[in-house]
N, C-alpha and C. Protein backbone atom coordinates (compact mmCIF):
# COMPACT_ATOMS: atom_id res chain seq x y z
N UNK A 1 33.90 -7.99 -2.81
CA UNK A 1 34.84 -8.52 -3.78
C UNK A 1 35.88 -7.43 -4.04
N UNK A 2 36.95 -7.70 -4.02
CA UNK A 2 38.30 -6.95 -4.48
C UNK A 2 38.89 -6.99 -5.88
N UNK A 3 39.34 -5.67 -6.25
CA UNK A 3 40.12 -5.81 -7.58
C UNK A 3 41.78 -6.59 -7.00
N UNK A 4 42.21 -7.81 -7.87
CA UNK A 4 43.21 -7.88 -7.85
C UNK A 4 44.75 -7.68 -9.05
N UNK A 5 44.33 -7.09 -10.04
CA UNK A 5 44.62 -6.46 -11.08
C UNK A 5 44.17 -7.31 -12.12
N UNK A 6 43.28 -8.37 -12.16
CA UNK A 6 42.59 -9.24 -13.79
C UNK A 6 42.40 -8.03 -14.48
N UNK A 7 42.54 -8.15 -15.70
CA UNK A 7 41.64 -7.26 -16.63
C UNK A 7 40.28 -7.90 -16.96
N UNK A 8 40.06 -8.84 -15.89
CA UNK A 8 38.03 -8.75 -16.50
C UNK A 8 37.81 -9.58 -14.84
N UNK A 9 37.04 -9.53 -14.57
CA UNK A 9 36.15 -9.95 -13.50
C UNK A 9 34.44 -10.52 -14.04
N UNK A 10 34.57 -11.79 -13.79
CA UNK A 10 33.36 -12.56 -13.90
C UNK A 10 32.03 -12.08 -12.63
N UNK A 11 31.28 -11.84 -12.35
CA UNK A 11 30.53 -11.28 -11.38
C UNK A 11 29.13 -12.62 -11.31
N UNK A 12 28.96 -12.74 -10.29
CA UNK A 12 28.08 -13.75 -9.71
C UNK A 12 26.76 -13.71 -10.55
N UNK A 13 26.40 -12.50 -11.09
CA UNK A 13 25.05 -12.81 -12.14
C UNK A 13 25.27 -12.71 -13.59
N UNK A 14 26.46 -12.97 -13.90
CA UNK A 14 26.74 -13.30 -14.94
C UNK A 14 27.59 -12.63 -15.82
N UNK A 15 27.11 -10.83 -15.44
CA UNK A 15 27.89 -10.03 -15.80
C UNK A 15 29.81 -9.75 -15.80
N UNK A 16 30.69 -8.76 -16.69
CA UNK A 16 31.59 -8.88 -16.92
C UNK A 16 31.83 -7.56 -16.54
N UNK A 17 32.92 -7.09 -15.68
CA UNK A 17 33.73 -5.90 -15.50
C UNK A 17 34.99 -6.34 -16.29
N UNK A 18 35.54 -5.15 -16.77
CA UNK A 18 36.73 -5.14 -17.84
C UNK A 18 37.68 -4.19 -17.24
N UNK A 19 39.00 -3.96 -17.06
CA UNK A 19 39.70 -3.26 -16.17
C UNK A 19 41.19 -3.00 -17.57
N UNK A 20 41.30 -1.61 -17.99
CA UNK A 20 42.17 -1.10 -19.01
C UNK A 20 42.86 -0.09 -18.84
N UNK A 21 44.07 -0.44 -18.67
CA UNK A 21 44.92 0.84 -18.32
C UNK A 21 45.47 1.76 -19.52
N UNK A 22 45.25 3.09 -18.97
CA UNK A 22 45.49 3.92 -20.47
C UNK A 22 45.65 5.11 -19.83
N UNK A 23 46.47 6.01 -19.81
CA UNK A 23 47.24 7.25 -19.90
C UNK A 23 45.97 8.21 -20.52
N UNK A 24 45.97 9.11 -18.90
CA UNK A 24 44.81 10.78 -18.98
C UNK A 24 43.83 9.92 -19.13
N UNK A 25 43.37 8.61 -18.80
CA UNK A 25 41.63 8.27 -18.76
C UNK A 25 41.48 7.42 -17.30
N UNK A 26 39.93 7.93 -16.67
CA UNK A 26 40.28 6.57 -15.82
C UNK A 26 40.31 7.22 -14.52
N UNK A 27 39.94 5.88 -13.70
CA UNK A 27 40.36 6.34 -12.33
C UNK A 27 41.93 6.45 -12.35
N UNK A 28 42.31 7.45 -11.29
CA UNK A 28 43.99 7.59 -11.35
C UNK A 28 44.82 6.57 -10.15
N UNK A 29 45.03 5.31 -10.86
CA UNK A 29 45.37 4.19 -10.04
C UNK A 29 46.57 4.35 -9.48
N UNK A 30 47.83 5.04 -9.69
CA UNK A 30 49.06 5.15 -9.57
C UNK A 30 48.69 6.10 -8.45
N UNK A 31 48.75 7.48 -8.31
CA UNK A 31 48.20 7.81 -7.38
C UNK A 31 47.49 7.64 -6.34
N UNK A 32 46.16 7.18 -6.58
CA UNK A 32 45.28 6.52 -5.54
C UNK A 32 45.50 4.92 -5.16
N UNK A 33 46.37 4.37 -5.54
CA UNK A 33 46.80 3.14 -5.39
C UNK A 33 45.28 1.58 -5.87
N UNK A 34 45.95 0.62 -6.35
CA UNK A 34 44.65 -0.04 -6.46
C UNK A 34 44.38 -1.29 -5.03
N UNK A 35 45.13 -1.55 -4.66
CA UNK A 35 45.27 -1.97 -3.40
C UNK A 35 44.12 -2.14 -2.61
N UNK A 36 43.56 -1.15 -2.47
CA UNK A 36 41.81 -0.80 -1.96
C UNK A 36 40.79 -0.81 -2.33
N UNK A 37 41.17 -1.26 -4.03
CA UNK A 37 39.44 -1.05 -4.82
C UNK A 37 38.48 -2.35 -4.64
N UNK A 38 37.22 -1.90 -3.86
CA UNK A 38 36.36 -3.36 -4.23
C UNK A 38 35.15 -2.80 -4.98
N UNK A 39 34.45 -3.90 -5.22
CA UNK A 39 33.57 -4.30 -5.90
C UNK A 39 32.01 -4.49 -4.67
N UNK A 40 30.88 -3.49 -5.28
CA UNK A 40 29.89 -3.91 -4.17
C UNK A 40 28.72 -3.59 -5.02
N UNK A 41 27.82 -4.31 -4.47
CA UNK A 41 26.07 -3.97 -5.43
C UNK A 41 25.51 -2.92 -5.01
N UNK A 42 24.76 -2.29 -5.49
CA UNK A 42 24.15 -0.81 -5.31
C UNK A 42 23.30 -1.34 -3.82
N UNK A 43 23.26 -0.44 -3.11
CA UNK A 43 22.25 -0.14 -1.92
C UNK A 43 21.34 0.24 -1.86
N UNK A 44 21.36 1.64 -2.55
CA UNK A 44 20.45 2.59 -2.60
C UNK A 44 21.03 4.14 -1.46
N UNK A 45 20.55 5.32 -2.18
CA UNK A 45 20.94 6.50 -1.39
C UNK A 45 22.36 6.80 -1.82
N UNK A 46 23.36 6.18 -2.67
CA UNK A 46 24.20 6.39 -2.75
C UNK A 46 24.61 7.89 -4.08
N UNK A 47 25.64 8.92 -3.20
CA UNK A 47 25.45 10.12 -4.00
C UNK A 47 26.98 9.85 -4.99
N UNK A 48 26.48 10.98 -6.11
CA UNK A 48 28.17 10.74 -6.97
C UNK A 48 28.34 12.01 -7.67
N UNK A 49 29.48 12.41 -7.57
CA UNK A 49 30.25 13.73 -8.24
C UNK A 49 31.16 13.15 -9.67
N UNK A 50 30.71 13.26 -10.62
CA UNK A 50 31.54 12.85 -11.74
C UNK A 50 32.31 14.03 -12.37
N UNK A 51 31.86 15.35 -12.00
CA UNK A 51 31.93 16.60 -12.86
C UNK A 51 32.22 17.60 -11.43
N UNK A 52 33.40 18.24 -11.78
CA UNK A 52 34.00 19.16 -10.82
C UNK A 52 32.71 20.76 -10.53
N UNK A 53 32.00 20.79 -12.08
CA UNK A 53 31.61 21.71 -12.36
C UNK A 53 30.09 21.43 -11.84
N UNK A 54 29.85 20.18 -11.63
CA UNK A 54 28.15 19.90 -11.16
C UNK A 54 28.32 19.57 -9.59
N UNK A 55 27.08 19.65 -9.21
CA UNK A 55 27.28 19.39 -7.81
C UNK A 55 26.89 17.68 -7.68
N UNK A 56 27.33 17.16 -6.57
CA UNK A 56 26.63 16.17 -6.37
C UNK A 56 25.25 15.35 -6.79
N UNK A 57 25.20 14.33 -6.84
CA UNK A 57 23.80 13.95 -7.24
C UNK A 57 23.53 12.48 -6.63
N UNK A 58 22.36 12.34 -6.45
CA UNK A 58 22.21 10.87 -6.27
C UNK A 58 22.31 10.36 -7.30
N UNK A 59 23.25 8.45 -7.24
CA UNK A 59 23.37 7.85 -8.43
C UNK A 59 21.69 7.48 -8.88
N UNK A 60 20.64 7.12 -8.42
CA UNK A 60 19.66 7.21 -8.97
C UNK A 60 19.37 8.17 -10.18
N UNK A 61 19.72 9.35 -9.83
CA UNK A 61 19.33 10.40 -10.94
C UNK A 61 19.75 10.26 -12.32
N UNK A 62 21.26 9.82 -11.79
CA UNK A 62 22.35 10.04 -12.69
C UNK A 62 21.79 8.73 -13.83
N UNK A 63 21.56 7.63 -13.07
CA UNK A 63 21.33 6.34 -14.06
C UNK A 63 20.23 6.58 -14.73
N UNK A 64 18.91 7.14 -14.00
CA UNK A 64 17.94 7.80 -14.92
C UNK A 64 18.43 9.00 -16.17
N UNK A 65 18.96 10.14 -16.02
CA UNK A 65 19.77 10.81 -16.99
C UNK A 65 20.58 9.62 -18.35
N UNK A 66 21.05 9.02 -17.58
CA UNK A 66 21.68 7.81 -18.71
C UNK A 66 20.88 7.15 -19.32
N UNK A 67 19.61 6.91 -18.99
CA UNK A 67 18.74 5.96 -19.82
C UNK A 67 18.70 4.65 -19.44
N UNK A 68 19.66 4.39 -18.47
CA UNK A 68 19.87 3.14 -17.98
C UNK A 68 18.60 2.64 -17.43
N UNK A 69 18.50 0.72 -17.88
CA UNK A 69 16.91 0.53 -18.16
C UNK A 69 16.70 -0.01 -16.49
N UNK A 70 15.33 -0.34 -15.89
CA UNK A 70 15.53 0.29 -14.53
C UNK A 70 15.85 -1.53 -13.87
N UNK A 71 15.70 -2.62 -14.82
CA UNK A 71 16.13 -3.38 -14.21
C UNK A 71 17.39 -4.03 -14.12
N UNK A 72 18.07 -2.96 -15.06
CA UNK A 72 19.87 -3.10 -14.96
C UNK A 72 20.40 -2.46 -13.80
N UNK A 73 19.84 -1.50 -13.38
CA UNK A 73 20.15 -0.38 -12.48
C UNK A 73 20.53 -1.14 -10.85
N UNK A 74 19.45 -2.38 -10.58
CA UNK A 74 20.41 -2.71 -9.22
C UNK A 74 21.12 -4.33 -9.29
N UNK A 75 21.34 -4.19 -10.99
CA UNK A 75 22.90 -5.29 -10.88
C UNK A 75 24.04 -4.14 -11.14
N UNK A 76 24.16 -3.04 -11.51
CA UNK A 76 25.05 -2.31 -12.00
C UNK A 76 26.24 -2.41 -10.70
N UNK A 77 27.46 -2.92 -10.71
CA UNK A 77 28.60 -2.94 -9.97
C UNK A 77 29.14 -1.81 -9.56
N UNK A 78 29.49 -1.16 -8.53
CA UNK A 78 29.94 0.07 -8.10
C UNK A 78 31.14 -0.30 -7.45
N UNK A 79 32.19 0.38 -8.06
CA UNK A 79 33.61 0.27 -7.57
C UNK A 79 34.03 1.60 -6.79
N UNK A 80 34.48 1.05 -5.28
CA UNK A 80 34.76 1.81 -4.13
C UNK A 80 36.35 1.78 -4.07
N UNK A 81 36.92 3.31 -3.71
CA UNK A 81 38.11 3.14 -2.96
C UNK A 81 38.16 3.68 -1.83
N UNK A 82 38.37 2.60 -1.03
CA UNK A 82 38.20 2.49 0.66
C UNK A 82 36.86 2.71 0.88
N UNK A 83 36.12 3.95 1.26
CA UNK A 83 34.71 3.87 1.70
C UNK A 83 34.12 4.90 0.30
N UNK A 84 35.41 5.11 -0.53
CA UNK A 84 34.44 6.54 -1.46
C UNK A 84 33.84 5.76 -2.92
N UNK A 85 33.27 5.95 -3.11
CA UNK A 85 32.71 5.56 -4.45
C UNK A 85 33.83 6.37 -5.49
N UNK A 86 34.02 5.23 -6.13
CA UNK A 86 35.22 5.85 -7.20
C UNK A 86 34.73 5.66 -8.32
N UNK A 87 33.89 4.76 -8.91
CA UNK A 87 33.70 4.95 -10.77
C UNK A 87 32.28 3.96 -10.44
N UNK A 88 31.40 4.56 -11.23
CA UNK A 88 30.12 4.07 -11.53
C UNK A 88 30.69 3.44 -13.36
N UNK A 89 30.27 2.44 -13.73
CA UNK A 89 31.06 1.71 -14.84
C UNK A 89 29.42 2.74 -15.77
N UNK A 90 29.82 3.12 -16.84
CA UNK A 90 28.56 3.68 -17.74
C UNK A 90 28.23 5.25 -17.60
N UNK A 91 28.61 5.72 -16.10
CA UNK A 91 28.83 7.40 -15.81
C UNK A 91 29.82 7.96 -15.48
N UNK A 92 30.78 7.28 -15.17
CA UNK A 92 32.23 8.13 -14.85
C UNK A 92 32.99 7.86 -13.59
N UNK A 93 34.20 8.22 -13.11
CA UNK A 93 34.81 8.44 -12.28
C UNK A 93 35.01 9.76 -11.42
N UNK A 94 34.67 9.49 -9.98
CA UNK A 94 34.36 10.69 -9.55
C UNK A 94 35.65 11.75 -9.56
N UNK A 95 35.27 12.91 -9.67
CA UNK A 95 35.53 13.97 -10.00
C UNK A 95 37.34 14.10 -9.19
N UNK A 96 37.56 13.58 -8.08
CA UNK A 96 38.49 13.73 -7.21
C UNK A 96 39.47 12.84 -7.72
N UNK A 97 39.21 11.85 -8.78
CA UNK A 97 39.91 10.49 -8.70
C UNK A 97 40.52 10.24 -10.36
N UNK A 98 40.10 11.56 -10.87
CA UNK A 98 40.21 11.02 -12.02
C UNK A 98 41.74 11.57 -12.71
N UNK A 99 42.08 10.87 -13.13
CA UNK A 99 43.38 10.62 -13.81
C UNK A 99 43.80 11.85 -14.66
N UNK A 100 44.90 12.70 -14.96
CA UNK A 100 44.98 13.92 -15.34
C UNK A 100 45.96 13.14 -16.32
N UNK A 101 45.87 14.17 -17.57
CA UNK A 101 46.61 13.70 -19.16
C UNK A 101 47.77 12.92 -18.81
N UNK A 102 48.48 13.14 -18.05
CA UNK A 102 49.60 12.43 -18.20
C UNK A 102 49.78 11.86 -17.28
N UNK A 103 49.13 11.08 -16.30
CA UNK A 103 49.20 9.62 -15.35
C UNK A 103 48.03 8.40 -16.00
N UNK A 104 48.65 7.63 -15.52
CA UNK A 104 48.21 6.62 -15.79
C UNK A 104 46.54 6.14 -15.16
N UNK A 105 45.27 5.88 -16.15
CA UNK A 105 44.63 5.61 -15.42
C UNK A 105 44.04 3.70 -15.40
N UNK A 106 42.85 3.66 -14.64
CA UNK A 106 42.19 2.76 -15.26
C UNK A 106 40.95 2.61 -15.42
N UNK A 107 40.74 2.34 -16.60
CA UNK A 107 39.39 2.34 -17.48
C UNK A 107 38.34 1.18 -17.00
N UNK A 108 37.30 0.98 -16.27
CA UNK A 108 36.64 -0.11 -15.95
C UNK A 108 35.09 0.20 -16.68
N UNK A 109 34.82 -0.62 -17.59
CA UNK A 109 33.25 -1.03 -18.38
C UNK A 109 32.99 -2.23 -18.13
N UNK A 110 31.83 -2.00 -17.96
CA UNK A 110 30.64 -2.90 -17.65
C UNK A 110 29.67 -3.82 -18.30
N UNK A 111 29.76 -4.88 -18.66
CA UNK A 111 29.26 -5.87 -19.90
C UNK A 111 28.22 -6.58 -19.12
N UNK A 112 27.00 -6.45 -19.55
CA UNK A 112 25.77 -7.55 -18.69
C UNK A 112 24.93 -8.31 -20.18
């Protein structure tokens, strides 16, 4: 599934993605263009850098660290640009992508 700029996306199990543009937050859409962002269900094995200052991690870890309860964990929506994982909705936007104070980003949360 593809973003086509809605600000909400209905998702096949019921759940709601919300898409908010706001200046220094956010993936950095102007830059990285949105053109490419889709929408895909967790796999498994998949790693994520949210923090310049941490190293990598598997998103497993990360959703455990969050508290996230374990049967939310493989409806949770993962938004890709092109092949990179760009924003886990509940932990962040990876570290490369994220929107600096003064560009424009976009804010995507996750409603189940």
């Amino acid at each position: 599934m593809s973003w086509q700029g809605e600000q909400e996306i209905s998702l096949p199990d019921g759940s709601v993605l919300n898409f908010e543009r706001l200046i220094g937050q956010g993936l950095a859409v102007d830059r990285l263009g949105v053109e490419r962002l889709r929408i895909e269900s967790r796999q498994g094995g998949e790693r994520f850098k949210p923090a310049l200052n941490r190293p990598t991690r598997t998103l497993k870890h990360l959703l455990q660290e969050a508290n996230l309860a374990p049967w939310l964990r493989d409806r949770l929506p993962l938004i890709y640009l092109e092949d990179t994982l760009a924003v886990v909705p509940g932990i962040g936007v990876s570290c490369l992508m994220q929107a600096n104070e003064k560009e424009m980003g976009l804010v995507i949360s996750w409603k189940c």
